[in-house]
Protein backbone atom coordinates (compact mmCIF):
# COMPACT_ATOMS: atom_id res chain seq x y z
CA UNK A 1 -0.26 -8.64 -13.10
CA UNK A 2 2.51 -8.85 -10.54
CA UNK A 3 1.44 -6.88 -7.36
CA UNK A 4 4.53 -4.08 -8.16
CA UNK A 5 3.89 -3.53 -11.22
CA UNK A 6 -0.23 -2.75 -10.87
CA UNK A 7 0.24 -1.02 -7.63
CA UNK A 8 3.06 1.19 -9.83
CA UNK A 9 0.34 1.03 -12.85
CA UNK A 10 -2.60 2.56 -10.42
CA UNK A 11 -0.67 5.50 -8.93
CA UNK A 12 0.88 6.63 -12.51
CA UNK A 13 -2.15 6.53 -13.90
CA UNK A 14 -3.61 9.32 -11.27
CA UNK A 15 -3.38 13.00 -12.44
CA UNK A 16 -1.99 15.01 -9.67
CA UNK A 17 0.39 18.17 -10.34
CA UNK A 18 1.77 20.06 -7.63
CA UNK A 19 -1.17 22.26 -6.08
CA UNK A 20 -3.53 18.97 -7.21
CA UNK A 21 -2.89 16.05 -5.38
CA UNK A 22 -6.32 15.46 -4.39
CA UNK A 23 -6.81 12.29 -6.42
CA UNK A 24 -3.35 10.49 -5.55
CA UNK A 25 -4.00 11.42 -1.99
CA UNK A 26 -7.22 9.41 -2.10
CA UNK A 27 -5.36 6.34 -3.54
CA UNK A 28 -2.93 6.65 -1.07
CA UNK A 29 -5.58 6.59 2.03
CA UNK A 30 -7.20 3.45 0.23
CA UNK A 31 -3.88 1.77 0.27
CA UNK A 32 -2.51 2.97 3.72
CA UNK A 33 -5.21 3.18 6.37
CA UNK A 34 -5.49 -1.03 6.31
CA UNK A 35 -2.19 -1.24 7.63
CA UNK A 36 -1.65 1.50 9.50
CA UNK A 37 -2.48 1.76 13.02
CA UNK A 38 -3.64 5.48 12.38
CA UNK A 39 -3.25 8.51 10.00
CA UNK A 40 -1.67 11.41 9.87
CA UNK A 41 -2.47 14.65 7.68
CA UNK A 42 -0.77 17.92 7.49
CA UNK A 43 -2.97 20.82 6.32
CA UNK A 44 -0.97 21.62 2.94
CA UNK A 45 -2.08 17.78 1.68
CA UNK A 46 0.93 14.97 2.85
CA UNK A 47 -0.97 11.87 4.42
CA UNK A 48 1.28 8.65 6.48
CA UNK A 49 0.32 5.99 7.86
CA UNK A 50 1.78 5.47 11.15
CA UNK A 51 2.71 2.03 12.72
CA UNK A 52 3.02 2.28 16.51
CA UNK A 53 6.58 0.93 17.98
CA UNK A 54 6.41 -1.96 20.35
CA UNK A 55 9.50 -0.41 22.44
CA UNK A 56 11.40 2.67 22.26
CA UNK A 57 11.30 6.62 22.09
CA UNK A 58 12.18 7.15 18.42
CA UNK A 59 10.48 7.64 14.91
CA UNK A 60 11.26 7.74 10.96
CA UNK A 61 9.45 9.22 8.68
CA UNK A 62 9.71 7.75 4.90
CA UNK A 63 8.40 10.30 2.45
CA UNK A 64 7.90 9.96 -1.08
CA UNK A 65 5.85 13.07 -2.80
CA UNK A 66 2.73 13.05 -4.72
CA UNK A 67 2.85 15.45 -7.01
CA UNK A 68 3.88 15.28 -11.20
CA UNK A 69 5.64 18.02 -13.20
CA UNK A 70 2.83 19.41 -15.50
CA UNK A 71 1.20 22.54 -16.23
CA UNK A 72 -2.05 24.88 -15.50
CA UNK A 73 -3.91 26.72 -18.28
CA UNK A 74 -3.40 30.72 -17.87
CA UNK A 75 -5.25 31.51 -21.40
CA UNK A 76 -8.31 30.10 -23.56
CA UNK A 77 -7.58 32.67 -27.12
CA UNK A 78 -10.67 33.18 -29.47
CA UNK A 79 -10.06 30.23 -31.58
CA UNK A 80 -9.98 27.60 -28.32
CA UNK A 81 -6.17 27.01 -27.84
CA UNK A 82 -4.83 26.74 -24.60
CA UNK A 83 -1.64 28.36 -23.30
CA UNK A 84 -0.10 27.37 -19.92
CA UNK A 85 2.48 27.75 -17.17
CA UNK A 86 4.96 25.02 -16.55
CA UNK A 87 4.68 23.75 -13.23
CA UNK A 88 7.95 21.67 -12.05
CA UNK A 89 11.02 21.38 -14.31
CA UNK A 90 10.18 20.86 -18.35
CA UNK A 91 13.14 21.10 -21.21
CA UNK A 92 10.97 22.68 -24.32
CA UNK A 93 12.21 19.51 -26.43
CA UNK A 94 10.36 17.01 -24.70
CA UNK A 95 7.39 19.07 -24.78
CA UNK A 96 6.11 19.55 -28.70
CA UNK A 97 3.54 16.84 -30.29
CA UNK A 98 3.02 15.38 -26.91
CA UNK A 99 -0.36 14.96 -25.68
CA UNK A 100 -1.72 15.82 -22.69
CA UNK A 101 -4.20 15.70 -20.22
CA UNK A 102 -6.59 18.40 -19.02
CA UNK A 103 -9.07 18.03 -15.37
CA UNK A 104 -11.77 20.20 -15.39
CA UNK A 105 -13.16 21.48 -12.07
CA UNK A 106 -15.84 18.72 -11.80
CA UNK A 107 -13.17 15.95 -12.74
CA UNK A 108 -14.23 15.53 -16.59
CA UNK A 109 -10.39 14.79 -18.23
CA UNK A 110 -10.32 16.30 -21.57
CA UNK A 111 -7.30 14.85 -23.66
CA UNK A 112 -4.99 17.67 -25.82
CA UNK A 113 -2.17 17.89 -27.95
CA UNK A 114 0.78 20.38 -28.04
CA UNK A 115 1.12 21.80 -31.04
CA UNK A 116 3.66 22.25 -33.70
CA UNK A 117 4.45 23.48 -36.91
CA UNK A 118 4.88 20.59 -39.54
CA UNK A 119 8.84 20.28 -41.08
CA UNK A 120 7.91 21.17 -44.25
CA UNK A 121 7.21 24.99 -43.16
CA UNK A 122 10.19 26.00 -41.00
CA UNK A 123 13.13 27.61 -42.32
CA UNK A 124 16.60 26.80 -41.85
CA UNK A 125 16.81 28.86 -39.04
CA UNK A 126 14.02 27.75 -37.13
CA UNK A 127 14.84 24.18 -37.71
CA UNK A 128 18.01 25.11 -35.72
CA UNK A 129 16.22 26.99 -32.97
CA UNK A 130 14.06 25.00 -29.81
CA UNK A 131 10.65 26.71 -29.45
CA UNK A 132 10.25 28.80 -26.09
CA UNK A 133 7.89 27.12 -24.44
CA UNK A 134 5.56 30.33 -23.67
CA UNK A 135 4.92 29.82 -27.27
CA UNK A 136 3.50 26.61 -27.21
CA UNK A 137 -0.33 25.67 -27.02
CA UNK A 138 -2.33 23.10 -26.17
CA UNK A 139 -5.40 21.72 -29.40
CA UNK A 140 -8.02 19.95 -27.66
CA UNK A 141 -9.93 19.80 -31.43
CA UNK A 142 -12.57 23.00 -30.61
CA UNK A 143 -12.66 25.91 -32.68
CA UNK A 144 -13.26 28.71 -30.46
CA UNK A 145 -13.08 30.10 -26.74
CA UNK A 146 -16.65 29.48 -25.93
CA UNK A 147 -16.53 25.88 -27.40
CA UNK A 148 -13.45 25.13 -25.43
CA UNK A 149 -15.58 26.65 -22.34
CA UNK A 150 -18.73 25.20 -22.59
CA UNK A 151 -16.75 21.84 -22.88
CA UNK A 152 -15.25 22.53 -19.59
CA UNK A 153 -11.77 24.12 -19.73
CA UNK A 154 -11.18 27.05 -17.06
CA UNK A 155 -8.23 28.85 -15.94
CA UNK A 156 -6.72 27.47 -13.55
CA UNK A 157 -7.33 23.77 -14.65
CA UNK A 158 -4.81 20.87 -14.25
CA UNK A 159 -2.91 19.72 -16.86
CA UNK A 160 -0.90 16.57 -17.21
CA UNK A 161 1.42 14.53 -19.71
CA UNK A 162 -0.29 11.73 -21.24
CA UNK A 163 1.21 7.95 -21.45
CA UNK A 164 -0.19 4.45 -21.27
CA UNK A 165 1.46 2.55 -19.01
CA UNK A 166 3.45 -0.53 -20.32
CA UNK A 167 6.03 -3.53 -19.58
CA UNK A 168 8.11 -3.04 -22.81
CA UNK A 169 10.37 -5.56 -24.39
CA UNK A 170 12.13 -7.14 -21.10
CA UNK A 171 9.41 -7.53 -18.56
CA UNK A 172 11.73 -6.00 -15.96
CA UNK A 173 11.28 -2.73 -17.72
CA UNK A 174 8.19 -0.45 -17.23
CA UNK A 175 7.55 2.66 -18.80
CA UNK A 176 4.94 5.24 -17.48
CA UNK A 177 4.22 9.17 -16.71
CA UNK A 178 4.82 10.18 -12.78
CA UNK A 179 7.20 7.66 -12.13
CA UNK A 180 8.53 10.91 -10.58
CA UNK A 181 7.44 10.38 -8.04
CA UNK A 182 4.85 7.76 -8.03
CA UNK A 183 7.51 5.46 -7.18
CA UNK A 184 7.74 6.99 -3.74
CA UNK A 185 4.24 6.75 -3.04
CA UNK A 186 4.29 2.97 -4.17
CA UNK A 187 6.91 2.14 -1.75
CA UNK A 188 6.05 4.22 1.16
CA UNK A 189 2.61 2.10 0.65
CA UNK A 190 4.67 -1.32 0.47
CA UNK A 191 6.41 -0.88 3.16
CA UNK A 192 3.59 -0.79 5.77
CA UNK A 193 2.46 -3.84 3.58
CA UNK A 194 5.70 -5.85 4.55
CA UNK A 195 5.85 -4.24 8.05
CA UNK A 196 1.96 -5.12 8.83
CA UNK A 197 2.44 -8.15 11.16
CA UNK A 198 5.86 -7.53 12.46
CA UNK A 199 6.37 -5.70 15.84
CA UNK A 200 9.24 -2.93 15.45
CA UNK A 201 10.99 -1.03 17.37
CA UNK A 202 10.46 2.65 16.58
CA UNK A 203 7.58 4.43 15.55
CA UNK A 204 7.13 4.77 11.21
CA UNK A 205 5.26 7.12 9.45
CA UNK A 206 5.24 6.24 5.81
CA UNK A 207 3.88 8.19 3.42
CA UNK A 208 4.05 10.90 0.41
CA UNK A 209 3.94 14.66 0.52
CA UNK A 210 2.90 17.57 -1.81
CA UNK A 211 4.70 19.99 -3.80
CA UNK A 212 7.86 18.73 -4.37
CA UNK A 213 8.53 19.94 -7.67
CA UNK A 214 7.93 23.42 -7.05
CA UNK A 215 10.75 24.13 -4.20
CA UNK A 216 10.16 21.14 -1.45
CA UNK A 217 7.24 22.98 0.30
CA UNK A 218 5.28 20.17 1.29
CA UNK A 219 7.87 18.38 2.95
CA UNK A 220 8.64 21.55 5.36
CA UNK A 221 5.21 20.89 6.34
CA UNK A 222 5.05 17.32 7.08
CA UNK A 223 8.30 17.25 8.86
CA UNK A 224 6.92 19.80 11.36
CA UNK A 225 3.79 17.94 11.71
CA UNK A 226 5.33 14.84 12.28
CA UNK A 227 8.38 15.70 13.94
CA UNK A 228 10.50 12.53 13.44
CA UNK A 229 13.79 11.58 14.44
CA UNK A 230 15.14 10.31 11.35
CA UNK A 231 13.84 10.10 7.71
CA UNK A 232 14.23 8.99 4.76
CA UNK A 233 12.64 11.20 1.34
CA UNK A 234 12.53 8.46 -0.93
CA UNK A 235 12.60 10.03 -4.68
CA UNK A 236 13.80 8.88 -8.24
CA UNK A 237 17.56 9.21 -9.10
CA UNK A 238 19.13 10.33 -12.50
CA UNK A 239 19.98 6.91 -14.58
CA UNK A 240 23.28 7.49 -16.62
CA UNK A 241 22.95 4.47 -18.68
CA UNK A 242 21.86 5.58 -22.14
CA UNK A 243 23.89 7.00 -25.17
CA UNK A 244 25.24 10.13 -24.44
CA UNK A 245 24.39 10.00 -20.38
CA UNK A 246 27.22 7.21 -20.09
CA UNK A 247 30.73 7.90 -18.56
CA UNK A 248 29.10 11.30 -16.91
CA UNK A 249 29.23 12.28 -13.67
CA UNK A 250 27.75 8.65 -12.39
CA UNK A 251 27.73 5.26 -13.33
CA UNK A 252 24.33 4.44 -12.36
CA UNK A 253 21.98 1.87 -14.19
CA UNK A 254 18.59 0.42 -14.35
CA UNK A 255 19.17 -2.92 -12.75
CA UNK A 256 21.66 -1.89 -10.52
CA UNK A 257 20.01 -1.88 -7.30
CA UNK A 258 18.53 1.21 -5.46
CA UNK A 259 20.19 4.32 -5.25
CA UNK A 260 21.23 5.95 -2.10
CA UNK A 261 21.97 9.58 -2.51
CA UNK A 262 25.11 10.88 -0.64
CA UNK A 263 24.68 14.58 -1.43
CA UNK A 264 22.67 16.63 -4.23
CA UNK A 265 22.22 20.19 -4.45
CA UNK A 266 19.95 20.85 -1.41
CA UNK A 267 21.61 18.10 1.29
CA UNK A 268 24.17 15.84 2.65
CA UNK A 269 23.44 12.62 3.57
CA UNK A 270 23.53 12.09 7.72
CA UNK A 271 26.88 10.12 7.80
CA UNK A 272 25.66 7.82 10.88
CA UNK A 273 22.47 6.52 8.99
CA UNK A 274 24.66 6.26 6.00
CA UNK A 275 26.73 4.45 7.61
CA UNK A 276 24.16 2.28 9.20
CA UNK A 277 22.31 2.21 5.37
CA UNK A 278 25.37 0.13 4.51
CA UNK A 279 25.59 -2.53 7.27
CA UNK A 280 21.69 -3.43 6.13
CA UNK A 281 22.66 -3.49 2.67
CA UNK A 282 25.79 -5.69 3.08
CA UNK A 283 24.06 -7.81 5.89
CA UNK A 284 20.86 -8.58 3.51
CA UNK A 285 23.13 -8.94 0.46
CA UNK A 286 20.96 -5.96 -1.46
CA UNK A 287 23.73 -4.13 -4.24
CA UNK A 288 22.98 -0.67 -3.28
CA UNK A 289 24.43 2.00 -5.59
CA UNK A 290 25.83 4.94 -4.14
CA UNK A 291 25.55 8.22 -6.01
CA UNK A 292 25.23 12.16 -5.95
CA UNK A 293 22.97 14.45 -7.80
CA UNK A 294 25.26 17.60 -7.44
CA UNK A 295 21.96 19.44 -10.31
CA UNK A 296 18.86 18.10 -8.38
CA UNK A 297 17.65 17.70 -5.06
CA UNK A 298 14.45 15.78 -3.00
CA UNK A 299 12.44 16.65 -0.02
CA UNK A 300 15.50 15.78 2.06
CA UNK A 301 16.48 19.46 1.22
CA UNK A 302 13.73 20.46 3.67
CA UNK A 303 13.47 17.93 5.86
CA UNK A 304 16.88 18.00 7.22
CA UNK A 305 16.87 21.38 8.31
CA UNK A 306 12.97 21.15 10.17
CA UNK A 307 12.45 21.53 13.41
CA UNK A 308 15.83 20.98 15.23
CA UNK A 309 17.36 18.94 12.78
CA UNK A 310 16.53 15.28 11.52
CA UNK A 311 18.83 12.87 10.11
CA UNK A 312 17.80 12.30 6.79
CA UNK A 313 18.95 10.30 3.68
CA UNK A 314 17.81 9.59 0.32
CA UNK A 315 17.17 6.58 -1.19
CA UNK A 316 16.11 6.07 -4.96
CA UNK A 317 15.96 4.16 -7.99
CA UNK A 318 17.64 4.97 -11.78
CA UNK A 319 14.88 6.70 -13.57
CA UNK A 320 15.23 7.15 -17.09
CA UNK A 321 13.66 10.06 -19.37
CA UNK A 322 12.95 12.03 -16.20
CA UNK A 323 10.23 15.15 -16.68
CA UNK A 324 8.88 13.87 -19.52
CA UNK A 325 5.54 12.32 -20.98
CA UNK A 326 7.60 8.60 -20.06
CA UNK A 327 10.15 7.38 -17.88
CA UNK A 328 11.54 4.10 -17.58
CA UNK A 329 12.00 1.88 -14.96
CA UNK A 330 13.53 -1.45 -13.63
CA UNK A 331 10.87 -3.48 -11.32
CA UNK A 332 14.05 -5.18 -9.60
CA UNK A 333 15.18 -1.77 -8.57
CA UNK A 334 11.90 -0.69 -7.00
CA UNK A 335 11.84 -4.69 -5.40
CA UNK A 336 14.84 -4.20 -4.01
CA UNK A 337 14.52 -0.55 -2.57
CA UNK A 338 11.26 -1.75 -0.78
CA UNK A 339 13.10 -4.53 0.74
CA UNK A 340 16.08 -2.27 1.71
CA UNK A 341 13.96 0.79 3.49
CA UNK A 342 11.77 -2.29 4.97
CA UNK A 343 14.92 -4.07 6.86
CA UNK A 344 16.16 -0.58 7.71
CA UNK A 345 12.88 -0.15 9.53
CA UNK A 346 13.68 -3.77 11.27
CA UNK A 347 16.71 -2.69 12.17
CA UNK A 348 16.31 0.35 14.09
CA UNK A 349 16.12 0.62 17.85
CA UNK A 350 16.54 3.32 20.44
CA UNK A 351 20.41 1.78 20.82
CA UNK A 352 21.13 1.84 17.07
CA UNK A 353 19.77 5.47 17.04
CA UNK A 354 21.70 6.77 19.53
CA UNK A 355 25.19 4.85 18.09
CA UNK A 356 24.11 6.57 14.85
CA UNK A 357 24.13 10.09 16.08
CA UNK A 358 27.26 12.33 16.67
């Protein structure tokens, strides 16, 4: 198996919602600390590696975030279904027949299944009408509360889509839970891979933090624990290039190249290091797409406005099926996004940061 592709397998497979990151953080600390010159931890859960600068005053921080949209079980009822609280962004339609995955407190991953009613039963009406999801439950095949306790299930507990991860049909395209935003954590990790024998010119911390999908917390907290001078969240970007997504508000494609995001809902892009984005792009011929998520946002929301102010951009890849039990994505894209944060990196120099700033 190509190196991408199983390093992407290994971190999608890991169970970590927001709140429980424990096990990707692990994986990440395997990958990192053998080429990183040191770590660094902030008390919330975000690890980096840091590579120490040959010359100059100035640091980056690249920052994916560990953490998956799922859910945490809030009720066990007499006959052993589960009910839950959504945690991260879900649409009720992706959510019905889909199974899932729960982690008891010692570790023990119990799989279950969301239930629904069978066709055949529903009215008209309620053929029409999407459940609510605080009616939906999770089966994991018990018949009571005590049988669903004694086999482990607690309040509390971590739940998490279920997929196998696949190459489907073109062997460019993978499919997998977490690519969101497993693909952050995967290149953070690659870079210091590429980076490991070259001297450079500004300090990196490269890494993932926590809590992302529940309001950018984690990356508040890393940002004032590492206190960098420019960064770069690196997140998954909306792809528009499926029936009814095409001719939206964006043209972007798996395939395409990485995305760089000019402004979403939480930031604008620092127009210097956009700027400077572009001259790497053009100089190591890497098609970059450009693009805006005016309904989303990434830990650049919080990271920008830490400490004094940092610089901050981010850069992506298409993701399709977003917050969902699969997502699909092009292993060109991630290639080239590695490559294009990793030059960046080259690039920079206490003389190209100060021409960037204004």
């Amino acid at each position: 198996m190509d190196h991408s592709v199983k390093l992407l397998k290994e971190l999608t497979d890991v169970n970590g919602i927001a709140g429980y990151e424990m096990q990707v953080k692990s994986l990440m600390r395997d990958y990192i600390e053998p080429v990183s010159d040191s770590i660094v931890e902030d008390k919330l859960g975000g690890i980096f590696g840091k590579r120490n600068a040959r010359n100059g005053q100035h640091s980056i921080m690249i920052s994916g975030h560990m953490d998956e949209v799922g859910f945490i079980v809030t009720k066990i009822d007499k006959d052993g279904y589960i009910f839950f609280n959504t945690v991260g962004g879900w649409w009720n339609q992706v959510m019905l027949s889909q199974k899932v995955t729960i982690t008891t407190d010692d570790g023990k991953e119990i799989r279950g299944i969301i239930g629904s009613k069978p066709p055949h039963v529903l009215s008209a009406e309620e053929r029409k009408q999407p459940i609510d999801i605080k009616q939906m439950f999770i089966d994991i095949g018990v018949n009571s509360k005590e049988e669903a306790e004694k086999a482990g299930v607690e309040l509390g507990n971590m739940v998490t889509p279920y997929s196998e991860f696949e190459v489907l049909a073109n062997d460019k395209y993978l499919t997998a839970k977490a690519f969101d935003n497993r693909y952050g954590c995967a290149l953070a990790i690659d870079v210091l891979n590429q980076l490991k024998d070259d001297q450079i010119d500004i300090d990196l911390y490269s890494g993932a933090t926590v809590q992302e999908e529940v309001g950018l917390r984690g990356a508040k907290v890393a940002a004032n624990t590492v206190k960098p001078d420019l960064a770069i969240a690196v997140d998954v970007g909306i792809a528009y290039d499926t029936p009814g997504m095409s001719g939206q508000t964006s043209d972007s494609k798996l395939g395409g190249g990485p995305l760089v995001i000019m402004m979403d809902a939480t930031s604008i892009a620092h127009q210097g290091f956009r700027q400077h984005i572009k001259e790497v792009a053009n100089k190591h011929h890497i098609d970059v797409q450009w693009d805006t998520t005016p309904g989303g946002g990434t830990d650049a929301g919080s990271i920008h406005v830490a400490n004094e102010g940092i610089p901050t951009i981010t850069i992506g890849v298409p993701l399709r099926y977003m917050h969902s039990n699969v997502s699909v994505l092009n292993v060109d894209d991630y290639n080239h996004s590695v490559k294009l944060v990793t030059e960046i990196v080259r690039s920079l120099n206490d003389d190209v940061y100060n021409q960037m700033m204004w």
